[in-house]
Protein backbone atom coordinates (compact mmCIF):
# COMPACT_ATOMS: atom_id res chain seq x y z
CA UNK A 1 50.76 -3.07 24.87
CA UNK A 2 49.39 -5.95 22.93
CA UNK A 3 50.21 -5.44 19.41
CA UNK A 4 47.53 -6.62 16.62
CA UNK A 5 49.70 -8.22 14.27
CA UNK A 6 47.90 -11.34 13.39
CA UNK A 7 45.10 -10.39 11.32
CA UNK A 8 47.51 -8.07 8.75
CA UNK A 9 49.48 -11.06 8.23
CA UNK A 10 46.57 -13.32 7.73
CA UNK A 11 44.97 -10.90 5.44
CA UNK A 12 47.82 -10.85 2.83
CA UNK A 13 47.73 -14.37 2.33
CA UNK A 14 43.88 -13.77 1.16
CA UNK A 15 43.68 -13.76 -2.60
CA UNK A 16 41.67 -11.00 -4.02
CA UNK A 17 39.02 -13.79 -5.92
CA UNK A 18 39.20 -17.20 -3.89
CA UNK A 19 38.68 -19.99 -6.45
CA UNK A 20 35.52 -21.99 -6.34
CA UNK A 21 36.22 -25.04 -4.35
CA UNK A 22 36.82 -28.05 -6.90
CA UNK A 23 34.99 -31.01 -5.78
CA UNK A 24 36.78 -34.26 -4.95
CA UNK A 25 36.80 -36.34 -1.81
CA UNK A 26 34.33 -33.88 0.12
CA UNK A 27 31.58 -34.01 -2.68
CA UNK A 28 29.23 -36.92 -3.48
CA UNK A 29 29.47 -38.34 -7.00
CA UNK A 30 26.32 -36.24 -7.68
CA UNK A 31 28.09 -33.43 -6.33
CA UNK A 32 31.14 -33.29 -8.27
CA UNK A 33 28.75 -34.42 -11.59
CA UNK A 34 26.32 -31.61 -11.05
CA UNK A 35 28.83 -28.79 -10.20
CA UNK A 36 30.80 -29.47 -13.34
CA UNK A 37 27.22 -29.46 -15.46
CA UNK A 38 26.86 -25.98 -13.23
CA UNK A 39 30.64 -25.04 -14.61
CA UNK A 40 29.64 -26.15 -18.54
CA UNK A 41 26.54 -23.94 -18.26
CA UNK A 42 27.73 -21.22 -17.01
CA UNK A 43 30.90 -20.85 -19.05
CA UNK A 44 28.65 -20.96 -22.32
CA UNK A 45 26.10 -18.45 -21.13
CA UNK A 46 26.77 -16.37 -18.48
CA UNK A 47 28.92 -12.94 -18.98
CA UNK A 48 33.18 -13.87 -17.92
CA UNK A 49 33.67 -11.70 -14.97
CA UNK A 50 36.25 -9.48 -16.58
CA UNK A 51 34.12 -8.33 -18.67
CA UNK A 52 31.86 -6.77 -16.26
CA UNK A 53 32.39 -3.60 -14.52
CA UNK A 54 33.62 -4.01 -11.26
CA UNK A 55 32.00 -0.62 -10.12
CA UNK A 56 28.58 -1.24 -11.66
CA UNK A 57 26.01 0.17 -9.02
CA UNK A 58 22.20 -0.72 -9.32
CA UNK A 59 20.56 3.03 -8.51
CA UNK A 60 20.94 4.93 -11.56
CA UNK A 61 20.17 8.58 -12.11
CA UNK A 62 19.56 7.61 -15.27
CA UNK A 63 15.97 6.20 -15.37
CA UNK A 64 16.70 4.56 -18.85
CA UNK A 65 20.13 3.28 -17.43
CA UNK A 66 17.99 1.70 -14.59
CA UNK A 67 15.33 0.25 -16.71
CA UNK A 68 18.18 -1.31 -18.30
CA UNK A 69 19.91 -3.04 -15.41
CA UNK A 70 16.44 -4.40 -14.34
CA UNK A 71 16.19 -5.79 -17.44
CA UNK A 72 19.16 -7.29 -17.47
CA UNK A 73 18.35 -8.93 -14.84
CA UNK A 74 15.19 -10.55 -15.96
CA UNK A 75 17.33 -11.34 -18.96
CA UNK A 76 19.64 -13.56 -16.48
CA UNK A 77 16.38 -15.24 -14.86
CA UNK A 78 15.16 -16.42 -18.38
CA UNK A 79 18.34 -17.68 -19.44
CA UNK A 80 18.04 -20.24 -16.42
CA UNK A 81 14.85 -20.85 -16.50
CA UNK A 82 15.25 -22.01 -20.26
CA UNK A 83 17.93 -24.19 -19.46
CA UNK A 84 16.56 -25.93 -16.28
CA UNK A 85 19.00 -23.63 -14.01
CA UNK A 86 16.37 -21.57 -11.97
CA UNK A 87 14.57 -22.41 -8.98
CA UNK A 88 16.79 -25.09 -9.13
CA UNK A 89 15.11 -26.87 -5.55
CA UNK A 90 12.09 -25.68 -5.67
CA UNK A 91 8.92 -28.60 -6.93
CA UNK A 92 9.16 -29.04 -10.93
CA UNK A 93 5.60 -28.51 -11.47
CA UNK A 94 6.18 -25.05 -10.49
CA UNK A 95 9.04 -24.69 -12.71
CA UNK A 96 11.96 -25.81 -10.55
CA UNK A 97 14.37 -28.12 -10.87
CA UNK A 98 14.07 -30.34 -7.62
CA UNK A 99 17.13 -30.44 -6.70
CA UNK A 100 18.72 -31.32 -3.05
CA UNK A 101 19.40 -28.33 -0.57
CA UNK A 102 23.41 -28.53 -1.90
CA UNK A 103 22.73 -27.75 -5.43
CA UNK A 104 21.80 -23.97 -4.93
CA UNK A 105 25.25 -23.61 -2.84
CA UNK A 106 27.30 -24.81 -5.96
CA UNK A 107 25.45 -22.96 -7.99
CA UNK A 108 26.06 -19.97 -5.90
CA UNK A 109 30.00 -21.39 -5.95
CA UNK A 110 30.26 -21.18 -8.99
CA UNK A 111 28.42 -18.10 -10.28
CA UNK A 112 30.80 -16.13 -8.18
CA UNK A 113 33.72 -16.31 -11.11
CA UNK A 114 30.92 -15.11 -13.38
CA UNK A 115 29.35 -11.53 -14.01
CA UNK A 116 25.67 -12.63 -14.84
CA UNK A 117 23.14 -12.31 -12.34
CA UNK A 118 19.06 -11.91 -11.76
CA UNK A 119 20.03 -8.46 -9.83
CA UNK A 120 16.56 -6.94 -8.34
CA UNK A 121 14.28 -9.86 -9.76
CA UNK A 122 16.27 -12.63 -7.98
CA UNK A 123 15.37 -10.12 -4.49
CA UNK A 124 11.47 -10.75 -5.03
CA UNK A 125 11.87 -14.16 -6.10
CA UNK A 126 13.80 -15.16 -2.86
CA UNK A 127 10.83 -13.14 -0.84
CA UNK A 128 7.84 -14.66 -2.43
CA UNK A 129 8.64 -17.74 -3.70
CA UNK A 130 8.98 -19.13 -0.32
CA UNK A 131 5.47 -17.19 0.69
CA UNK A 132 3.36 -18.73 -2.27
CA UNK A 133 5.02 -22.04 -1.57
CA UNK A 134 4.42 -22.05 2.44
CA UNK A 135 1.02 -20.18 1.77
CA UNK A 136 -0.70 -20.14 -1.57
CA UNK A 137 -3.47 -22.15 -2.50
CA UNK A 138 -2.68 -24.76 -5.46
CA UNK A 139 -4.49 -22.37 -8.09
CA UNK A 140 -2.43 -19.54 -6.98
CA UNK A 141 1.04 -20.72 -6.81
CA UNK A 142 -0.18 -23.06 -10.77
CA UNK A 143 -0.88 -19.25 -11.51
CA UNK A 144 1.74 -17.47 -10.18
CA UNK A 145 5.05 -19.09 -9.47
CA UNK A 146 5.93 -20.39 -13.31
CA UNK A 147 6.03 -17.27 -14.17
CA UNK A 148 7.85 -15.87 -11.50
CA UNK A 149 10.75 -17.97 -11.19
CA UNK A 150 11.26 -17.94 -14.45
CA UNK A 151 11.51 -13.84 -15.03
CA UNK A 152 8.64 -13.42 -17.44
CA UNK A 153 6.73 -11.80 -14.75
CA UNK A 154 8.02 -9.02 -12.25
CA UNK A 155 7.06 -8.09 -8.74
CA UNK A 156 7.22 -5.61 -6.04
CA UNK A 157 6.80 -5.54 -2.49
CA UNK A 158 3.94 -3.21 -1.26
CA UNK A 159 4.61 -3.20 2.55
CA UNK A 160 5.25 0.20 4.20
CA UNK A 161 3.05 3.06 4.65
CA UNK A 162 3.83 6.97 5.54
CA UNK A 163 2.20 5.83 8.90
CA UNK A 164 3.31 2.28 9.47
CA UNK A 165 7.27 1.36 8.37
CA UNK A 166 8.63 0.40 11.80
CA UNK A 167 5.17 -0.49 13.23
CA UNK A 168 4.21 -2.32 9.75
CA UNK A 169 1.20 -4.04 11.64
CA UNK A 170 -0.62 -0.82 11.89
CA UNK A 171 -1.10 -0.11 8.58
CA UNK A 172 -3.90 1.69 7.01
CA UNK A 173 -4.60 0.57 3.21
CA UNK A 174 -8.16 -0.68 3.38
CA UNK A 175 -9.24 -3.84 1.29
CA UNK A 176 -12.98 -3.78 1.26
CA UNK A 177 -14.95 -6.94 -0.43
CA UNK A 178 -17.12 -6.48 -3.41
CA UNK A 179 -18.76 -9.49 -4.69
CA UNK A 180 -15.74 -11.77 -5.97
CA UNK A 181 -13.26 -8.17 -5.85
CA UNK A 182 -11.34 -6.30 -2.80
CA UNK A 183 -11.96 -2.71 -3.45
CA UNK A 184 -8.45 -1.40 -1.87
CA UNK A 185 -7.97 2.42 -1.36
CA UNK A 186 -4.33 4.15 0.32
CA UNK A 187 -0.88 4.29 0.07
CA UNK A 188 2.21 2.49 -0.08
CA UNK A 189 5.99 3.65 0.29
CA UNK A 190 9.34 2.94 0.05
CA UNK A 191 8.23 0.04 -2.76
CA UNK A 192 11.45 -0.95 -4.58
CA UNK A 193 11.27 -0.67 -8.55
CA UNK A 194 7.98 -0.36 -8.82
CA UNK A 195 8.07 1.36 -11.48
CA UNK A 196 9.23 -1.06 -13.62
CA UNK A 197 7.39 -4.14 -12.15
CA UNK A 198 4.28 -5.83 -13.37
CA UNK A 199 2.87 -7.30 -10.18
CA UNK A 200 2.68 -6.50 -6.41
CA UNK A 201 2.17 -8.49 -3.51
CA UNK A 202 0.45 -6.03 -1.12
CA UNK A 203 -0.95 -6.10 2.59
CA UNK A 204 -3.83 -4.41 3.37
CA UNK A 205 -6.16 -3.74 6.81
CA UNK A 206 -9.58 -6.11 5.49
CA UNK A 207 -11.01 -5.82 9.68
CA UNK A 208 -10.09 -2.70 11.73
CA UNK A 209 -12.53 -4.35 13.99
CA UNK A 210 -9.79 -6.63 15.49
CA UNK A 211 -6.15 -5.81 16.56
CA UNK A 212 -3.86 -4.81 13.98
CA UNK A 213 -2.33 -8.03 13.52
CA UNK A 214 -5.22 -9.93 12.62
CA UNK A 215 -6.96 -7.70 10.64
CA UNK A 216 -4.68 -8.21 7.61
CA UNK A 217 -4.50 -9.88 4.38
CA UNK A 218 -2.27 -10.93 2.04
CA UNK A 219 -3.47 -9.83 -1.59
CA UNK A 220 -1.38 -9.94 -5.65
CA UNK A 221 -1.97 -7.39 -7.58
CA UNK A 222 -1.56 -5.90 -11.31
CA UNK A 223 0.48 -3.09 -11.35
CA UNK A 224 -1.31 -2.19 -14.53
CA UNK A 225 -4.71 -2.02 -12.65
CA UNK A 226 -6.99 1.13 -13.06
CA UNK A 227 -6.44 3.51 -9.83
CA UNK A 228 -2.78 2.49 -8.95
CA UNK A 229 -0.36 5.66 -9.84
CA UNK A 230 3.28 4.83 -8.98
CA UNK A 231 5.55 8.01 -8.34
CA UNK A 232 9.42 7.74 -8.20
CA UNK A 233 11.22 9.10 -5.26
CA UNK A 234 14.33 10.72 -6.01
CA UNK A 235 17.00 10.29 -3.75
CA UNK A 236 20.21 12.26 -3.02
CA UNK A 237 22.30 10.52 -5.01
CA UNK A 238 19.33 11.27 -8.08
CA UNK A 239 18.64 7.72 -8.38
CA UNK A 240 14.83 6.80 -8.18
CA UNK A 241 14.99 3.30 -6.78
CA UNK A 242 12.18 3.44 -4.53
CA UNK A 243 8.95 4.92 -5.64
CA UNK A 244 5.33 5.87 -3.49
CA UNK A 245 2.04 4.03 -4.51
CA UNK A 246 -1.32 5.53 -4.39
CA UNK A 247 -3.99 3.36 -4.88
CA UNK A 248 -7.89 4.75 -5.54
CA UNK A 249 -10.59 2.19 -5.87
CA UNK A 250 -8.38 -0.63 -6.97
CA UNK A 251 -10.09 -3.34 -7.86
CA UNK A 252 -8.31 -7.27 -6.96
CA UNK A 253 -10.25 -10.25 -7.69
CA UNK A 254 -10.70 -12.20 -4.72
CA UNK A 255 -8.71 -15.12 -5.78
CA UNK A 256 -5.42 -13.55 -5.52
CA UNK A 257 -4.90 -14.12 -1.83
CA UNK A 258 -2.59 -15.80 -0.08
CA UNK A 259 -3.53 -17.36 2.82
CA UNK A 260 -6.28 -16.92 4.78
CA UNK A 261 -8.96 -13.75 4.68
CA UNK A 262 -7.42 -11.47 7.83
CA UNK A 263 -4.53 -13.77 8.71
CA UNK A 264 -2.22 -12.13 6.33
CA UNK A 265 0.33 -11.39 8.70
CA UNK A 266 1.67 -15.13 8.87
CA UNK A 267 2.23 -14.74 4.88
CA UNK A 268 3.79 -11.25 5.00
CA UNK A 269 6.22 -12.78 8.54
CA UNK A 270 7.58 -15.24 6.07
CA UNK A 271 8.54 -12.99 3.30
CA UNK A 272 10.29 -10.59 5.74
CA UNK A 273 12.02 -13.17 7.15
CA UNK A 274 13.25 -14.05 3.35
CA UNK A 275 14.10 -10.43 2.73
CA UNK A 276 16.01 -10.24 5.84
CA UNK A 277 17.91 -13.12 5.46
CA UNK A 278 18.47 -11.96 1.72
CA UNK A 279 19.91 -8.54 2.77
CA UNK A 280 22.10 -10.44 5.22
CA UNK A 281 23.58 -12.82 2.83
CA UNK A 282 24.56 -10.23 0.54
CA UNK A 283 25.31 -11.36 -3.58
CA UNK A 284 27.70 -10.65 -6.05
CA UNK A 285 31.29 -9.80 -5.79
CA UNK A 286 31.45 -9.18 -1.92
CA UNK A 287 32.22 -5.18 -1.67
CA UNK A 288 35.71 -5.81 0.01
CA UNK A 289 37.08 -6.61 -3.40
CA UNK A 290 36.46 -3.05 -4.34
CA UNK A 291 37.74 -2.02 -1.26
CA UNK A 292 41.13 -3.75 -1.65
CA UNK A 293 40.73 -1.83 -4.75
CA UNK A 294 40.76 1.57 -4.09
CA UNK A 295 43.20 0.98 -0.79
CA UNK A 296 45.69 -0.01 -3.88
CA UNK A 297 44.79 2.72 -6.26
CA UNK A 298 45.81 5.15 -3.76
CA UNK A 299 48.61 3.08 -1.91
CA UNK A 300 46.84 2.24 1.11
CA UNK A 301 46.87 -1.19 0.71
CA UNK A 302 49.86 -1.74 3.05
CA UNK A 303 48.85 0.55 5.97
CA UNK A 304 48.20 -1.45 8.77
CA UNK A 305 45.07 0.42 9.96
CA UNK A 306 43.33 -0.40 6.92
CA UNK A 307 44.76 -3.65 6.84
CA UNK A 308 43.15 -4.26 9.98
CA UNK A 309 39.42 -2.45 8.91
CA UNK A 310 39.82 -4.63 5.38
CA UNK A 311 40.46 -7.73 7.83
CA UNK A 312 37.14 -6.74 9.81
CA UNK A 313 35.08 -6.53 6.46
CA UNK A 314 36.29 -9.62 4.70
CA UNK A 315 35.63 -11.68 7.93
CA UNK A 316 31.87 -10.59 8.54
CA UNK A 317 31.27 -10.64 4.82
CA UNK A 318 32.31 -14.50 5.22
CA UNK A 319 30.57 -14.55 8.59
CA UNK A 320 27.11 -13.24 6.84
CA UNK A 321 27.64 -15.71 3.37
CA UNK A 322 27.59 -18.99 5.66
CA UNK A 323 24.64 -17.73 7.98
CA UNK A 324 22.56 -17.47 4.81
CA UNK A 325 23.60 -20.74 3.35
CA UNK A 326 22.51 -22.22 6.71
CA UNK A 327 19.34 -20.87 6.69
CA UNK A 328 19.08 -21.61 2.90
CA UNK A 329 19.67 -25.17 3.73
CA UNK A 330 17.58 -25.51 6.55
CA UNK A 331 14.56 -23.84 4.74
CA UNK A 332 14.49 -25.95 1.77
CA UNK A 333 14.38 -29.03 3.81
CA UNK A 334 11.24 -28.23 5.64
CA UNK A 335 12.80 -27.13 8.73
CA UNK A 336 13.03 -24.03 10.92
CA UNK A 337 16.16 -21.60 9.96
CA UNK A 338 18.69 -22.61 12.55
CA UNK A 339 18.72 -19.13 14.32
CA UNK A 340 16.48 -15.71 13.14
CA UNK A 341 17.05 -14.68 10.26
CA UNK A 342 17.15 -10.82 11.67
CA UNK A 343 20.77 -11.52 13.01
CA UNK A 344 22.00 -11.40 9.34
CA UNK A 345 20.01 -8.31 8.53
CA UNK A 346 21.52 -6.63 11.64
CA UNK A 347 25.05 -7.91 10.84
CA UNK A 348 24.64 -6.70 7.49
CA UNK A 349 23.76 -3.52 8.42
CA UNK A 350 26.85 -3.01 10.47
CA UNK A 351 29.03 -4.14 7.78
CA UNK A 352 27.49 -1.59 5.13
CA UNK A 353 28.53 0.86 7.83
CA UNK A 354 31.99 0.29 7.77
CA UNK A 355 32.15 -0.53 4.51
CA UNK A 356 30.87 2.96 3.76
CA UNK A 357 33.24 4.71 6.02
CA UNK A 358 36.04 2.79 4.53
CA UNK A 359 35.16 3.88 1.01
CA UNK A 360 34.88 7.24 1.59
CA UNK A 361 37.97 7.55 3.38
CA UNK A 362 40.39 5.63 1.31
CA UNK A 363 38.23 7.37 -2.27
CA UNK A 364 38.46 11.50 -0.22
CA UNK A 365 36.68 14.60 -0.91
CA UNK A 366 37.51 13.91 -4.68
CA UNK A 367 35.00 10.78 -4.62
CA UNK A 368 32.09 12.68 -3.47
CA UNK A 369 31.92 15.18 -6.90
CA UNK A 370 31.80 14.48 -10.51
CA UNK A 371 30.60 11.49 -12.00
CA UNK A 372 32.95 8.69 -12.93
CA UNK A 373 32.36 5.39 -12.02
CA UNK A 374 34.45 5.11 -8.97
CA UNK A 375 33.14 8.10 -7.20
CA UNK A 376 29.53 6.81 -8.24
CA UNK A 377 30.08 3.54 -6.82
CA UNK A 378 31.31 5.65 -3.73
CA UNK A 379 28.82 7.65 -3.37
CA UNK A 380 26.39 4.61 -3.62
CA UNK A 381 28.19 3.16 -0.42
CA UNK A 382 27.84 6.07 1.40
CA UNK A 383 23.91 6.42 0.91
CA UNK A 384 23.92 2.54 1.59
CA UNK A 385 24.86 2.94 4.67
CA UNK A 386 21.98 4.46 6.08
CA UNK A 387 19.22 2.34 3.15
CA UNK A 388 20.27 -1.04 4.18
CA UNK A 389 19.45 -0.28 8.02
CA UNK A 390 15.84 0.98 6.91
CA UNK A 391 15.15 -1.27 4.03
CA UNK A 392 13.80 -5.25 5.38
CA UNK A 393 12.59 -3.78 9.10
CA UNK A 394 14.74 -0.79 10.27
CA UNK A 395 18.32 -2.41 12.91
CA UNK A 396 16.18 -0.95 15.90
CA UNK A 397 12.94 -3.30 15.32
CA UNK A 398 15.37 -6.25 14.13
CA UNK A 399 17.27 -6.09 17.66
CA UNK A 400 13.81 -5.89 19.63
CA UNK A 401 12.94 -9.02 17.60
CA UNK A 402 15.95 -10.99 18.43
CA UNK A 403 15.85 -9.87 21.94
CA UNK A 404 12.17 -10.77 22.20
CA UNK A 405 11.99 -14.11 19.90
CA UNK A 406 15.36 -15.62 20.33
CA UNK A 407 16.34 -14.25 23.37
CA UNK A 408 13.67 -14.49 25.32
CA UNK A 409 13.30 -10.95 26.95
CA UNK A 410 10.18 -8.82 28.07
CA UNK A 411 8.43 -7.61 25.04
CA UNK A 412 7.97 -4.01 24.99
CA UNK A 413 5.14 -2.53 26.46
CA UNK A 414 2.47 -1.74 24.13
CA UNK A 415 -0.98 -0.38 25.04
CA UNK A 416 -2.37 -1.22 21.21
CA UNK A 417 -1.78 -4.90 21.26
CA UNK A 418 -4.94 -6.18 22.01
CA UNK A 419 -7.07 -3.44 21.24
CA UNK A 420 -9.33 -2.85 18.08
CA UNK A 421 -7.20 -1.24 15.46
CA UNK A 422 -9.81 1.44 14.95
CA UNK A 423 -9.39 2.32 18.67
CA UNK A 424 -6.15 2.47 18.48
CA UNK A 425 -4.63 6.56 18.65
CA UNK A 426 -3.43 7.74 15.17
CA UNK A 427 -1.74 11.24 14.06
């Protein structure tokens, strides 16, 4: 019997925090300058990282304890933006700082020994930022992207439908033109903080004459526009995270598009392939640490089993960081990502699995009632596990992706691909 002894022994030599790296003979002279501006920075301004709570959890049941962390967020995003630390590669007339591909990694390096961060706003930025950049007329993205980047404006993603998650090419919002407005009519789900955000950025069918996928376009919306109702959705856990979107007669001025009139899929590709690639990479503390955690607090922490599921973790946590700095890099130098950016968002997904498992086991029965912090933070992992394989494209239509665009099998059969999407059968 082969015993598995190496990656225990390994793992104990893993310190709980690794230390950002420190420069030197592997940086550039810009490098090593610009990381320790990055270190100045954020020692004056962001929060130390023992001062923030390890367990903190962003789905509250608390609505005002969930307005709050949103805000905070925001808070974070203006902070950089007012000291030339946000958007740090994107263009400067848009409000970036220009910066080479490598100066968002030591950024990210660095941040980790801090407990500041954009939260849900930096999500939406890293979706469509990239869109308005790669899409966008100049008016829109002089109109839009200042403002985004640097938190004084909000958004939300208006994707999915009741009728059209998986499938999100058949759905049914209609966008009909009125003089220089879309008139838009229908219904949106599964929309992220929308309740607290100012803006959308919305798809919706503007020809049912052609097939689904080129009958689309890409439109930004008010959330404060007359005939859009936002209603929270209350999850198990009592947080209200995701909310449904009815829309009656909503009136968009036809400016706000992004790209071109019924080729609104190309936009919407790119900012799933953000979001996916976002998901993947994960942020924060990664949630090992609090795994190590709780394996101590109730002396686990030297079982080998565990040992060996903690080993699994930290390695695919690592594993999923360096595939989204890779496709980071490769993005913001004009080129393709490297590889799709739906292997992260799978990955990901499997991790949040065991992660979840592992939580609940090592935290027992005792985690899953009352309401302290650990058993919140628990509980939170448990629901994750099943939200993060929905949420960016559900694992199922990731893995047909990869096997169809980077793998290069047989698409599935589909008897509504070319046809009109009136035509096309709907319950």
């Amino acid at each position: 019997m082969v015993r598995q002894i190496l990656v225990p022994l390994v793992l104990a030599t893993v310190p709980d925090r690794p230390p950002s790296p420190a420069g030197g003979a592997t940086e550039s002279p810009d490098q090593v300058a610009f990381r320790a501006s990055a270190r100045a920075f954020l020692s004056t301004w962001a929060e130390p990282l023992a001062a923030a709570d390890p367990w903190q959890i962003s789905g509250f049941p608390n609505n005002a304890e969930a307005r709050a962390y949103f805000e905070r967020g925001r808070a974070w995003q203006r902070t950089l933006a007012e000291h030339g630390w946000a958007g740090l590669t994107w263009p400067a007339e848009y409000g970036g700082g220009a910066q080479p591909a490598w100066a968002e990694r030591i950024f990210s390096e660095e941040s980790t020994s801090y407990g500041s961060g954009p939260g849900f706003i930096g999500a939406t930025i890293a979706m469509l930022g990239p869109t308005l950049l790669a899409h966008a007329t100049p008016e829109v993205k002089d109109r839009f992207l200042p403002s985004l980047v640097s938190g004084e404006v909000t958004w939300c993603q208006l994707f999915s439908e009741p009728g059209a998650g998986s499938d999100l090419a058949g759905l049914a919002t209609r966008a009909v033109r009125d003089g220089d407005e879309w008139v838009v009519d229908g219904q949106k789900v599964w929309n992220s903080c929308a309740q607290f955000a100012d803006w959308g950025f919305m798809l919706a069918r503007t020809d049912p004459d052609v097939p689904k996928h080129r009958g689309i376009t890409f439109l930004l919306v008010d959330m404060s526009s007359p005939g859009i109702e936002v209603r929270p959705l209350v999850q198990a856990n009592g947080s209200a995270h995701f909310s449904e979107v009815f829309m009656s007669d909503v009136r968009i001025p036809a400016g706000q598009v992004v790209g071109e009139i019924h080729g609104g899929w190309g936009p919407a590709r790119t900012v799933l392939s953000n979001e996916a690639a976002f998901i993947g990479r994960g942020g924060g503390a990664p949630t090992s640490d609090r795994l190590r955690d709780l394996a101590s607090a109730n002396d686990r922490r030297e079982d080998p089993i565990v040992r060996q599921r903690l080993a699994a973790i930290i390695s695919r946590e690592k594993l999923q960081a360096l595939m989204g700095q890779r496709i980071q890099s490769s993005v913001r130098n004009g080129h393709k990502p490297p590889f799709d950016p739906a292997l992260t968002k799978v990955m990901a997904a499997g991790t949040r699995v065991m992660t979840g498992n592992l939580a609940a086991e090592l935290a027992g029965p005792a985690a899953m009632v009352g309401n302290d912090p650990i058993g919140n933070w628990v509980r939170a992992e448990v629901v994750n596990r099943f939200s993060i394989s929905i949420g960016g494209g559900t694992t199922e239509v990731q893995k047909n992706n990869l096997a169809e665009r980077s793998l290069g099998l047989p698409r599935e059969p589909g008897i509504d691909r070319e046809k009109a999407w009136k035509d096309v059968p709907r319950s």
